[in-house]
C-alpha atoms as a PDB file:
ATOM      1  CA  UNK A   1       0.000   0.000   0.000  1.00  0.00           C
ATOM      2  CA  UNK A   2       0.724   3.654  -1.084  1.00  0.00           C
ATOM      3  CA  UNK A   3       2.241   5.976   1.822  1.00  0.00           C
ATOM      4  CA  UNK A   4       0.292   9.250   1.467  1.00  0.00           C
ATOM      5  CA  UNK A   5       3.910  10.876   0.264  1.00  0.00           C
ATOM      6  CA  UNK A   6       4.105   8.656  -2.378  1.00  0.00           C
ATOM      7  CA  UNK A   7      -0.099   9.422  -3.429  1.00  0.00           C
ATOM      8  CA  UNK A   8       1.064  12.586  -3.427  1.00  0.00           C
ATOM      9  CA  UNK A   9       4.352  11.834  -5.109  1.00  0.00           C
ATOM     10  CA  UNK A  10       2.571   9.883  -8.030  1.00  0.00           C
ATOM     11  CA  UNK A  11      -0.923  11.494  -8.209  1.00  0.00           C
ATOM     12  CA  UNK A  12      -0.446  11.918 -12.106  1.00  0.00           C
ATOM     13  CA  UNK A  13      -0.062   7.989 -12.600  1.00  0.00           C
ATOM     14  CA  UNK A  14      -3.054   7.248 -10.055  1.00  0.00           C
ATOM     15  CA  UNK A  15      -5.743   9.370 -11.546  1.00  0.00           C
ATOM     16  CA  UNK A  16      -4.383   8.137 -15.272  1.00  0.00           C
ATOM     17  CA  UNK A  17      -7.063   5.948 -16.820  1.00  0.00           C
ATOM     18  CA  UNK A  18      -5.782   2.539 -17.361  1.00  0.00           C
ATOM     19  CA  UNK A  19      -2.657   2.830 -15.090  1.00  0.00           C
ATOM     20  CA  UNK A  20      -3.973   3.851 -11.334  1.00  0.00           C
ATOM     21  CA  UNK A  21      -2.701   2.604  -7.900  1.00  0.00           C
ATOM     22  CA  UNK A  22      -2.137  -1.745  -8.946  1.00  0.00           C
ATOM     23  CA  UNK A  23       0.523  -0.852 -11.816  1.00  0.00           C
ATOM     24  CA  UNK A  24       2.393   2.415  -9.902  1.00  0.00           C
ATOM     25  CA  UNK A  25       2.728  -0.685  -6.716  1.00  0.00           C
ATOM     26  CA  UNK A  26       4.214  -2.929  -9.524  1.00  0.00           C
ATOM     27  CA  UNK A  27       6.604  -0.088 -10.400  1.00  0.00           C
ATOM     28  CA  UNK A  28       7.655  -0.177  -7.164  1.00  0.00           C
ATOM     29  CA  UNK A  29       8.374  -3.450  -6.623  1.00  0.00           C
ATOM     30  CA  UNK A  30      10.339  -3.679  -9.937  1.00  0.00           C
ATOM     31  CA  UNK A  31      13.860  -4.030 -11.004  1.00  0.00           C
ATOM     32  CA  UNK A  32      15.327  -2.351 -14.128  1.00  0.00           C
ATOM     33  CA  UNK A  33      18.636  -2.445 -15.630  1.00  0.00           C
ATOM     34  CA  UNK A  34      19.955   0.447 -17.802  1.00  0.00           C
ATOM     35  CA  UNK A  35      23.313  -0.338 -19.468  1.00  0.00           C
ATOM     36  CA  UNK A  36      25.250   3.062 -20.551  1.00  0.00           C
ATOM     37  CA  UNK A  37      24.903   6.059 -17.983  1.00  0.00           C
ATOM     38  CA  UNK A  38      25.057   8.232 -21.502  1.00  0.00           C
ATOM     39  CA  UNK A  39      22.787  10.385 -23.831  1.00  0.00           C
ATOM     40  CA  UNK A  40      20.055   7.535 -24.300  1.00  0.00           C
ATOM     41  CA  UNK A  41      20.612   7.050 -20.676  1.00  0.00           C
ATOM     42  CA  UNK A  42      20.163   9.976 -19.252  1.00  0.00           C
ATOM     43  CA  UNK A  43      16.549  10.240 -19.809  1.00  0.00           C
ATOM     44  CA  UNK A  44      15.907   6.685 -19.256  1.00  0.00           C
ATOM     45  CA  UNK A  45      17.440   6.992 -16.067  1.00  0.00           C
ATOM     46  CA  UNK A  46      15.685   9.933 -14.964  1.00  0.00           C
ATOM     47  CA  UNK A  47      12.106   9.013 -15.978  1.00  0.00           C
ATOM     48  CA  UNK A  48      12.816   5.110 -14.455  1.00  0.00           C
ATOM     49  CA  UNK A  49      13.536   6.856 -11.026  1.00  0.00           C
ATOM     50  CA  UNK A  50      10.722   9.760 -11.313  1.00  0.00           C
ATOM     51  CA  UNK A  51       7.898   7.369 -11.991  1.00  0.00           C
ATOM     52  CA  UNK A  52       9.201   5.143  -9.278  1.00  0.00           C
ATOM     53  CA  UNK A  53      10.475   1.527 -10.661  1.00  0.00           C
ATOM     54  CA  UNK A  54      11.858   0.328  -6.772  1.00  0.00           C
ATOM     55  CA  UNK A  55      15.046  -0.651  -7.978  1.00  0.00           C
ATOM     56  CA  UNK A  56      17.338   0.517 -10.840  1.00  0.00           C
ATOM     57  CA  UNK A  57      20.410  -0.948 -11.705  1.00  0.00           C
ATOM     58  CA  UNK A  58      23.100   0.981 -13.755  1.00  0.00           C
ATOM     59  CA  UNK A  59      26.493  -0.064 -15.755  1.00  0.00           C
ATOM     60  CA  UNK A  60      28.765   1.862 -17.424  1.00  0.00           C
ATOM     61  CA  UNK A  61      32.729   1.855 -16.749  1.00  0.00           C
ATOM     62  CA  UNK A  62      33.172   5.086 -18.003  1.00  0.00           C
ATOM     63  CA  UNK A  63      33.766   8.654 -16.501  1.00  0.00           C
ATOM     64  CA  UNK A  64      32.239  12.403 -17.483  1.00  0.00           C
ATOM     65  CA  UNK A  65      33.955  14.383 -19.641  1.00  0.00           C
ATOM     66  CA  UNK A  66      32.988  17.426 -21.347  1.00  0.00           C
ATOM     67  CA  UNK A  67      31.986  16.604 -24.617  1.00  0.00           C
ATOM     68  CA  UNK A  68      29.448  14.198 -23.032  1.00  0.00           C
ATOM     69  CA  UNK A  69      27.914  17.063 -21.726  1.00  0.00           C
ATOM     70  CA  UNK A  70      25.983  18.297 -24.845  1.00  0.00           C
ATOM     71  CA  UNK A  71      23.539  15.362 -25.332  1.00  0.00           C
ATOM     72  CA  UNK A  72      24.781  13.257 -21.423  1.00  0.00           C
ATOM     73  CA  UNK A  73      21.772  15.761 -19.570  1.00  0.00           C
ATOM     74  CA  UNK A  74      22.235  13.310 -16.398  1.00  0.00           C
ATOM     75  CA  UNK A  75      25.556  15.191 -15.605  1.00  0.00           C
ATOM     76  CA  UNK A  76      26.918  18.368 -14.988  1.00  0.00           C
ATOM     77  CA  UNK A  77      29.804  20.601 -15.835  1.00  0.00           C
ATOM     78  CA  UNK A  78      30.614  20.255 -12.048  1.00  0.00           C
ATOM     79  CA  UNK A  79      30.913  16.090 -12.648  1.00  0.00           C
ATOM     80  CA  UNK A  80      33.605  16.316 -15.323  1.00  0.00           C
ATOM     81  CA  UNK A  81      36.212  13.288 -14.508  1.00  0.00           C
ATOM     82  CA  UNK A  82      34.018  11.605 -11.302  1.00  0.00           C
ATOM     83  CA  UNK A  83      32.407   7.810 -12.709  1.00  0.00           C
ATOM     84  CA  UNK A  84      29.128   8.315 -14.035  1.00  0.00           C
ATOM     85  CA  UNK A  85      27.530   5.711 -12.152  1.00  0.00           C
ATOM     86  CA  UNK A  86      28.256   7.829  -9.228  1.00  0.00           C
ATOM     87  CA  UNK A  87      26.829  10.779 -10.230  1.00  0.00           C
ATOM     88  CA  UNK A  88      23.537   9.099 -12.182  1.00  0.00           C
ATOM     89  CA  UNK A  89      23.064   7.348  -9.049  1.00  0.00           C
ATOM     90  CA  UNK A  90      23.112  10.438  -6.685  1.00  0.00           C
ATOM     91  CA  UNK A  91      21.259  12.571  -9.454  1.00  0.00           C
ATOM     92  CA  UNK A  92      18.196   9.882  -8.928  1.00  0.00           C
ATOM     93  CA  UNK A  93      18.280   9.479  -5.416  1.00  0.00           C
ATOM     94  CA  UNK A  94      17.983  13.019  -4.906  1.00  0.00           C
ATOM     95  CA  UNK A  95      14.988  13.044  -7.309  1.00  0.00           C
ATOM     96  CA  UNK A  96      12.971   9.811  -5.674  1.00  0.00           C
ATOM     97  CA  UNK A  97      14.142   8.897  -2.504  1.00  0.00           C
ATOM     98  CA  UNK A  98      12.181   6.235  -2.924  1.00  0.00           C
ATOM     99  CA  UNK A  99      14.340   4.025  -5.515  1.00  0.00           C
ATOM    100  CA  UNK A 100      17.037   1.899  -4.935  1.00  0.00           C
ATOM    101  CA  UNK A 101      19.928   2.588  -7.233  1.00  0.00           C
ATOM    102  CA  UNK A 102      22.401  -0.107  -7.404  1.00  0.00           C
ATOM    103  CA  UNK A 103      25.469   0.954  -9.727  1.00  0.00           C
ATOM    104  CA  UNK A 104      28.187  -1.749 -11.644  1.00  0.00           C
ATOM    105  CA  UNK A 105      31.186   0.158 -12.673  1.00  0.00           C
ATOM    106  CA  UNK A 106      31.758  -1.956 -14.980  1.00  0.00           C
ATOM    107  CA  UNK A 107      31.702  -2.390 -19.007  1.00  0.00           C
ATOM    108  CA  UNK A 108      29.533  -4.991 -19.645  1.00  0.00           C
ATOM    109  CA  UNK A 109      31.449  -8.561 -21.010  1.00  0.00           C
ATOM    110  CA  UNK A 110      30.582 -11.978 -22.446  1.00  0.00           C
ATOM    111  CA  UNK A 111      31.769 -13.077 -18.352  1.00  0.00           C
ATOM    112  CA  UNK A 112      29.356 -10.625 -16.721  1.00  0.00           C
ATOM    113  CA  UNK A 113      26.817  -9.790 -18.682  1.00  0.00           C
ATOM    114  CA  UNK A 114      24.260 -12.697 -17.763  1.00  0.00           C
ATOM    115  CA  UNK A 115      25.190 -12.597 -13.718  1.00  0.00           C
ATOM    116  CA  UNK A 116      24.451  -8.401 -13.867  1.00  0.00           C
ATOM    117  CA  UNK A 117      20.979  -9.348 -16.057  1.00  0.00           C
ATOM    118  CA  UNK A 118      19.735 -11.991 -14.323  1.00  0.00           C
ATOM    119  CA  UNK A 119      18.086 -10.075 -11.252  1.00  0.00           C
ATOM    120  CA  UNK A 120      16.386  -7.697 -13.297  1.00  0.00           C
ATOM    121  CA  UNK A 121      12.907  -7.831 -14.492  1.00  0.00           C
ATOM    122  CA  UNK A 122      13.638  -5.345 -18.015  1.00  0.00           C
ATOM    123  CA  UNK A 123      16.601  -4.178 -19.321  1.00  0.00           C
ATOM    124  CA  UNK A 124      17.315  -0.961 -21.049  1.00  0.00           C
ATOM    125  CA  UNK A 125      19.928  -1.139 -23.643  1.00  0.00           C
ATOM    126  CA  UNK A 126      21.433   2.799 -23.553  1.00  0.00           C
ATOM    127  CA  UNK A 127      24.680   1.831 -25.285  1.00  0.00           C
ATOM    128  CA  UNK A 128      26.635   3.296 -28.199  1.00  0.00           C
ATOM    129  CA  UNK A 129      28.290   0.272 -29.867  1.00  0.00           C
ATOM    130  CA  UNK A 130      27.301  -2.678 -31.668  1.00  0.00           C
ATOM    131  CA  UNK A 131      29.263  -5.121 -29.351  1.00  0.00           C
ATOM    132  CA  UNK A 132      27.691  -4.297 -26.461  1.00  0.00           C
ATOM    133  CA  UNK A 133      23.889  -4.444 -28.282  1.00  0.00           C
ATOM    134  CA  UNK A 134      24.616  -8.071 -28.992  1.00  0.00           C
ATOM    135  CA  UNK A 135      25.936  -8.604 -25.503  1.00  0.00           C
ATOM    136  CA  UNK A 136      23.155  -7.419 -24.209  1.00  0.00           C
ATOM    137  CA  UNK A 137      20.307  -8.876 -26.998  1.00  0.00           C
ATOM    138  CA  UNK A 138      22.264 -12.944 -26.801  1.00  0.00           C
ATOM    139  CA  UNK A 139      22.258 -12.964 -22.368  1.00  0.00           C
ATOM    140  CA  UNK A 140      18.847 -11.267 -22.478  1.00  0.00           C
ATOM    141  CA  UNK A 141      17.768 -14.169 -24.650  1.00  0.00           C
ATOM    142  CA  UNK A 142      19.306 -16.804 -22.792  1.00  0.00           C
ATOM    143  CA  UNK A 143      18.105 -15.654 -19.680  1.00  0.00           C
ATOM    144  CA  UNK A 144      14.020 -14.781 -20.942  1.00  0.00           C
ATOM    145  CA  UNK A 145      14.391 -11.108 -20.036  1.00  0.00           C
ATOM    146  CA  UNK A 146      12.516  -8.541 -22.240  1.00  0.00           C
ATOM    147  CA  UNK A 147      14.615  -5.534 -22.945  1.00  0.00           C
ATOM    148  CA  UNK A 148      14.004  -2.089 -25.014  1.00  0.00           C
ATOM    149  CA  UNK A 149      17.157  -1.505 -27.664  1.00  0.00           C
ATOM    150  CA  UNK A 150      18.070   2.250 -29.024  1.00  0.00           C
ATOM    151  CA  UNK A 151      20.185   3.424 -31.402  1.00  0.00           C
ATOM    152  CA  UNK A 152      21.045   6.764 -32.825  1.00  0.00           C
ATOM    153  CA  UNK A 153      23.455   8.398 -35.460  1.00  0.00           C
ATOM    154  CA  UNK A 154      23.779  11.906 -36.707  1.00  0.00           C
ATOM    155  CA  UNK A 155      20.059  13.663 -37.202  1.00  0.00           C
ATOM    156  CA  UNK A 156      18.284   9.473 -37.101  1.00  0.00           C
ATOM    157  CA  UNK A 157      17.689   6.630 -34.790  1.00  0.00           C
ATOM    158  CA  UNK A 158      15.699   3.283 -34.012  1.00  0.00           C
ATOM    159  CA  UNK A 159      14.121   1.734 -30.968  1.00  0.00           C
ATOM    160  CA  UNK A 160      12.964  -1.811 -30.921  1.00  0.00           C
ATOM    161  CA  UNK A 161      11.363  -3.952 -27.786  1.00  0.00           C
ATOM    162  CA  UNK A 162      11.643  -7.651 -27.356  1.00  0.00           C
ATOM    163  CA  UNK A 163       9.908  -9.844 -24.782  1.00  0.00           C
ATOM    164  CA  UNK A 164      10.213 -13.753 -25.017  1.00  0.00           C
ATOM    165  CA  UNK A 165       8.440 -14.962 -28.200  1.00  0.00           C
ATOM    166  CA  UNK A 166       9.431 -11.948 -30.391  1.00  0.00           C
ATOM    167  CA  UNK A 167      11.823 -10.655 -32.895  1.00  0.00           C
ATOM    168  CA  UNK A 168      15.181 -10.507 -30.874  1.00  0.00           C
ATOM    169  CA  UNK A 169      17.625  -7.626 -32.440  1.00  0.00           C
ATOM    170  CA  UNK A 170      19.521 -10.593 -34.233  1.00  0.00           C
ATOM    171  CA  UNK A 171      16.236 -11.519 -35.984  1.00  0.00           C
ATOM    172  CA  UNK A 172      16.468  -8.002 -37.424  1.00  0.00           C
ATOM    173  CA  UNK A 173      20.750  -7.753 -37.842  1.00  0.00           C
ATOM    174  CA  UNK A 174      21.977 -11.054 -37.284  1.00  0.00           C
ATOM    175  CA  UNK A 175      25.535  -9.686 -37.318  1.00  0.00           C
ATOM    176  CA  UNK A 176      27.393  -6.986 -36.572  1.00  0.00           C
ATOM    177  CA  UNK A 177      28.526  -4.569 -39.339  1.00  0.00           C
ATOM    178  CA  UNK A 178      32.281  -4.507 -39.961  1.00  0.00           C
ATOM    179  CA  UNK A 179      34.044  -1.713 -38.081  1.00  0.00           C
ATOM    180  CA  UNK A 180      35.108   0.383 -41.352  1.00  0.00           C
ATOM    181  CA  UNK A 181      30.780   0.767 -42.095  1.00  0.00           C
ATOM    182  CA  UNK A 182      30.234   2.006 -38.793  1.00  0.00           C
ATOM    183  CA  UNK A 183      29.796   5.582 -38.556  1.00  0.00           C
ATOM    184  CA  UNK A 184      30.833   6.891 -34.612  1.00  0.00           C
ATOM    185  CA  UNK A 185      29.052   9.655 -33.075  1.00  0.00           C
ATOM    186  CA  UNK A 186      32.220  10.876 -32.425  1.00  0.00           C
ATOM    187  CA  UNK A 187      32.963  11.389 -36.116  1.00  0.00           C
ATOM    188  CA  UNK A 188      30.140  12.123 -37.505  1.00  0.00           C
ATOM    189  CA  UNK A 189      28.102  13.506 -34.727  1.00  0.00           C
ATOM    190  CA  UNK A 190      24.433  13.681 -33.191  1.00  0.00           C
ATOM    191  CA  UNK A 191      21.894  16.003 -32.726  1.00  0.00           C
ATOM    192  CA  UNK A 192      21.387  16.018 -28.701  1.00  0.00           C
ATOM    193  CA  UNK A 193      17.856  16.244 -28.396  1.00  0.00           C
ATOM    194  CA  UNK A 194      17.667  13.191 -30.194  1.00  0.00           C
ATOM    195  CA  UNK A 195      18.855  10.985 -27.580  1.00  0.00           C
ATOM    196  CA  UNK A 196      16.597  12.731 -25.570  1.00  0.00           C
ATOM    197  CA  UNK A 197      13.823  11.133 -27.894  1.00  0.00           C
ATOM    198  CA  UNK A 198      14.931   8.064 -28.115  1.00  0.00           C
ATOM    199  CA  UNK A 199      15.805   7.539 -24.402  1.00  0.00           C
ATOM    200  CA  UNK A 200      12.459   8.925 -23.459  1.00  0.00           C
ATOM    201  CA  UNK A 201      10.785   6.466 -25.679  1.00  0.00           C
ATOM    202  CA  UNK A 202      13.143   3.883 -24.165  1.00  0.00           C
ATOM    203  CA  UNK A 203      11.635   4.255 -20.687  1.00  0.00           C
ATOM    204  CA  UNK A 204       7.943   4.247 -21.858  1.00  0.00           C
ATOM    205  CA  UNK A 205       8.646   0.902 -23.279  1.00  0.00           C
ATOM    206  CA  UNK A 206       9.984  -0.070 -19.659  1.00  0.00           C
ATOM    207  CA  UNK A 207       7.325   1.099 -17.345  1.00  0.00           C
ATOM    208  CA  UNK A 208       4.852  -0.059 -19.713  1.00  0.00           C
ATOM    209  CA  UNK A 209       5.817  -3.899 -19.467  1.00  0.00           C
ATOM    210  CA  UNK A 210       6.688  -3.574 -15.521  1.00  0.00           C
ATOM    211  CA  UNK A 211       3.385  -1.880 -14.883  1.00  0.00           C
ATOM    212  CA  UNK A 212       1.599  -3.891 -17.042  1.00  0.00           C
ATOM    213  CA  UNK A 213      -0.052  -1.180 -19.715  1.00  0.00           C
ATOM    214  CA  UNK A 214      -0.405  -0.602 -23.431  1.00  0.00           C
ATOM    215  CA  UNK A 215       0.827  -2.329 -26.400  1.00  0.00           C
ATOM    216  CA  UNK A 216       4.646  -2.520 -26.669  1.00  0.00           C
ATOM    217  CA  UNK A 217       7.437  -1.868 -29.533  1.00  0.00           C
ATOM    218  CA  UNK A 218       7.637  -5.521 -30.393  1.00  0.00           C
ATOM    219  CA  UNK A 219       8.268  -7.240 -33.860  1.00  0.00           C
ATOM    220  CA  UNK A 220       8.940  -3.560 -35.012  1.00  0.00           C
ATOM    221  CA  UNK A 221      11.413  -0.769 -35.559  1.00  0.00           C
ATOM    222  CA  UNK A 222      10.674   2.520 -34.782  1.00  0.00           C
ATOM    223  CA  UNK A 223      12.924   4.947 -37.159  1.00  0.00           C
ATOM    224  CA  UNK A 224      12.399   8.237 -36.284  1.00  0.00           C
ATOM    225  CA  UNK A 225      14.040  10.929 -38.518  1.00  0.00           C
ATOM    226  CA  UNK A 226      14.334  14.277 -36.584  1.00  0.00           C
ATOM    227  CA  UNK A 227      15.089  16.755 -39.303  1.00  0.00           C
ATOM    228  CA  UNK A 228      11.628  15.762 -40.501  1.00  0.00           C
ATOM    229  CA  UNK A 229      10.101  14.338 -37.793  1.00  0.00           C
ATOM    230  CA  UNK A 230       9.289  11.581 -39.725  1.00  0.00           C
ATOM    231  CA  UNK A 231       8.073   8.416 -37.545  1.00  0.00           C
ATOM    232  CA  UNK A 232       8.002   5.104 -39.109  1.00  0.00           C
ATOM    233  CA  UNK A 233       7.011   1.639 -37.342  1.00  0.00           C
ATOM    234  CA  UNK A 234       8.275  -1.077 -39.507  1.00  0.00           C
ATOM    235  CA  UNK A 235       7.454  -4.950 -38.723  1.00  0.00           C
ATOM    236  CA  UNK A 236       9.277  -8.343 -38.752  1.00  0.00           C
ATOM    237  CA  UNK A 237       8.269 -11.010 -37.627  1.00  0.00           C
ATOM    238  CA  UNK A 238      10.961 -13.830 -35.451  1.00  0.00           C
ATOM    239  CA  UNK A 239      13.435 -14.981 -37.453  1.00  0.00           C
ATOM    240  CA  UNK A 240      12.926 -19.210 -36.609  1.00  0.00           C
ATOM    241  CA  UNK A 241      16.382 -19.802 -38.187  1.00  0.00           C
ATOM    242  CA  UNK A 242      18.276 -17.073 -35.926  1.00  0.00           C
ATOM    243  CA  UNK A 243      21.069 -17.707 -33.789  1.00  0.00           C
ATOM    244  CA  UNK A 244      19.960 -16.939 -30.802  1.00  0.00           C
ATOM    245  CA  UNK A 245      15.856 -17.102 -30.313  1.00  0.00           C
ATOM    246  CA  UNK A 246      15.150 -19.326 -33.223  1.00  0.00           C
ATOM    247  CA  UNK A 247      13.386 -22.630 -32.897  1.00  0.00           C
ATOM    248  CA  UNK A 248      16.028 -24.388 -35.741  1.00  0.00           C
ATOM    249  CA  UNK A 249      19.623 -23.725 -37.048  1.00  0.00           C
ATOM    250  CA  UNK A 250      20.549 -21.369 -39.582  1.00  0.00           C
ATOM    251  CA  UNK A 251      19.470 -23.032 -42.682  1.00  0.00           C
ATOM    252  CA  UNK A 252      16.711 -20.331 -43.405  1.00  0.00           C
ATOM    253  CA  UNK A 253      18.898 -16.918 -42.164  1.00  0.00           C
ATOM    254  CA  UNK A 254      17.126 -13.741 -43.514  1.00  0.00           C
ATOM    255  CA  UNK A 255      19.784 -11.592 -45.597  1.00  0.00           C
ATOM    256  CA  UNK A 256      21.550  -9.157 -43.094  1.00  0.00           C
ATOM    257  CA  UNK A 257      21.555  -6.175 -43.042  1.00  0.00           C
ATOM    258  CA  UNK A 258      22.990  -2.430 -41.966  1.00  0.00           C
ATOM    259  CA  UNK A 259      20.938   0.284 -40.255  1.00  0.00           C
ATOM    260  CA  UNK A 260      21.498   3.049 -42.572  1.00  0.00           C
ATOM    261  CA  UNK A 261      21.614   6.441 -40.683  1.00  0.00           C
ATOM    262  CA  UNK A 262      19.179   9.425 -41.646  1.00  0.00           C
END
């Protein structure tokens, strides 16, 4: 049951039609994981801890510096050089005393990825490489644990959702492009709103499946194009011949292929 700080805290989400006082108490007692303390992050993070989901998990190895700062909203100048676990975690403590933050300074790896997943009930992919998207796609697999995957790249970017029994993001790009078609951020660059977007959408897809609401972002791709603000929802269905989730070996692999940047 509700305190009457917290009914006051989450009046918005009780009086919503369809959501109420049953799914904000499953918030509560739910565990997310958000892998990259970053620009997709940052909102993720912030949202996750606002709208109360009990416990939130965190991993990223990495530490603030200032060209993070123009997309990374999580951080401040002030956090330049301290590990941004750290400061995410004391950024969302201070914002809802009420979660539990537990932060892995870490880099997720093929030896810890599936003993960090495993105690989580959804996972939030909020990472900037491909290697850690598979990571994070094959031990969410193996271990039956939905998850919500972003993506972004200059002025475009993608968000799919997976729960056991869909599309997993192999059944979409079975393998990883090689590093010389990869266009970095850090090259090319990215619009930081976007993030903002994408992250944002990100954590609806979470508190929707942990409280239990609406229809979710699964056998599909959201592209969103932000020069135009062009929104397209594309659909696939599970690829039985995939790696990972499929129910034979690869004798009927779709034809890969490259997310190709707005």
């Amino acid at each position: 049951m509700l305190s009457q700080k917290q009914q006051d805290r989450y009046e918005r989400h009780l009086i919503l039609n369809g959501f109420g006082m049953e799914a904000q108490e499953r918030l509560l007692q739910s565990k997310a994981l958000v892998v990259g303390a970053g620009g997709l992050g940052s909102p993720v993070m912030l949202y996750l801890a606002a709208s109360g989901v009990g416990s939130i998990g965190i991993v990223d190895g990495d530490r603030v510096s200032i060209s993070n700062l123009q997309r990374q909203v999580i951080h401040s100048t002030s956090d330049i050089g301290r590990l941004k676990v750290e400061v995410a975690r004391e950024r969302m403590v201070k914002l809802n005393p009420d979660v539990k933050v537990e932060s892995h300074d870490c880099f997720l790896s093929k030896d810890n990825a599936e003993d960090i997943i495993c105690d989580y009930d959804f996972v939030v992919d909020a990472t900037d490489n491909f290697k850690a998207k598979y990571l994070v796609n094959d031990a969410c697999v193996r271990l039956g644990k939905p998850f919500s995957m972003g993506g972004v790249s200059r002025y475009g970017g993608q968000v799919m959702t997976h729960v056991p029994g869909t599309a997993c993001y192999r059944c979409l790009f079975p393998h990883a492009p090689a590093p010389e078609d990869v266009e970095l951020g850090a090259v090319v660059g990215v619009l930081s709103p976007l993030v903002g977007m994408l992250g944002t959408i990100q954590a609806t897809e979470c508190i929707k499946w942990l409280a239990g609401v609406g229809e979710l972002l699964t056998n599909s791709l959201l592209v969103i194009d932000a020069l135009s603000m062009r929104h397209e929802r594309l659909s696939f269905e599970p690829d039985a011949g995939c790696d990972i989730c499929g129910t034979r070996s690869g004798d009927n692999k779709q034809e890969d292929f490259t997310f190709k940047p707005f």
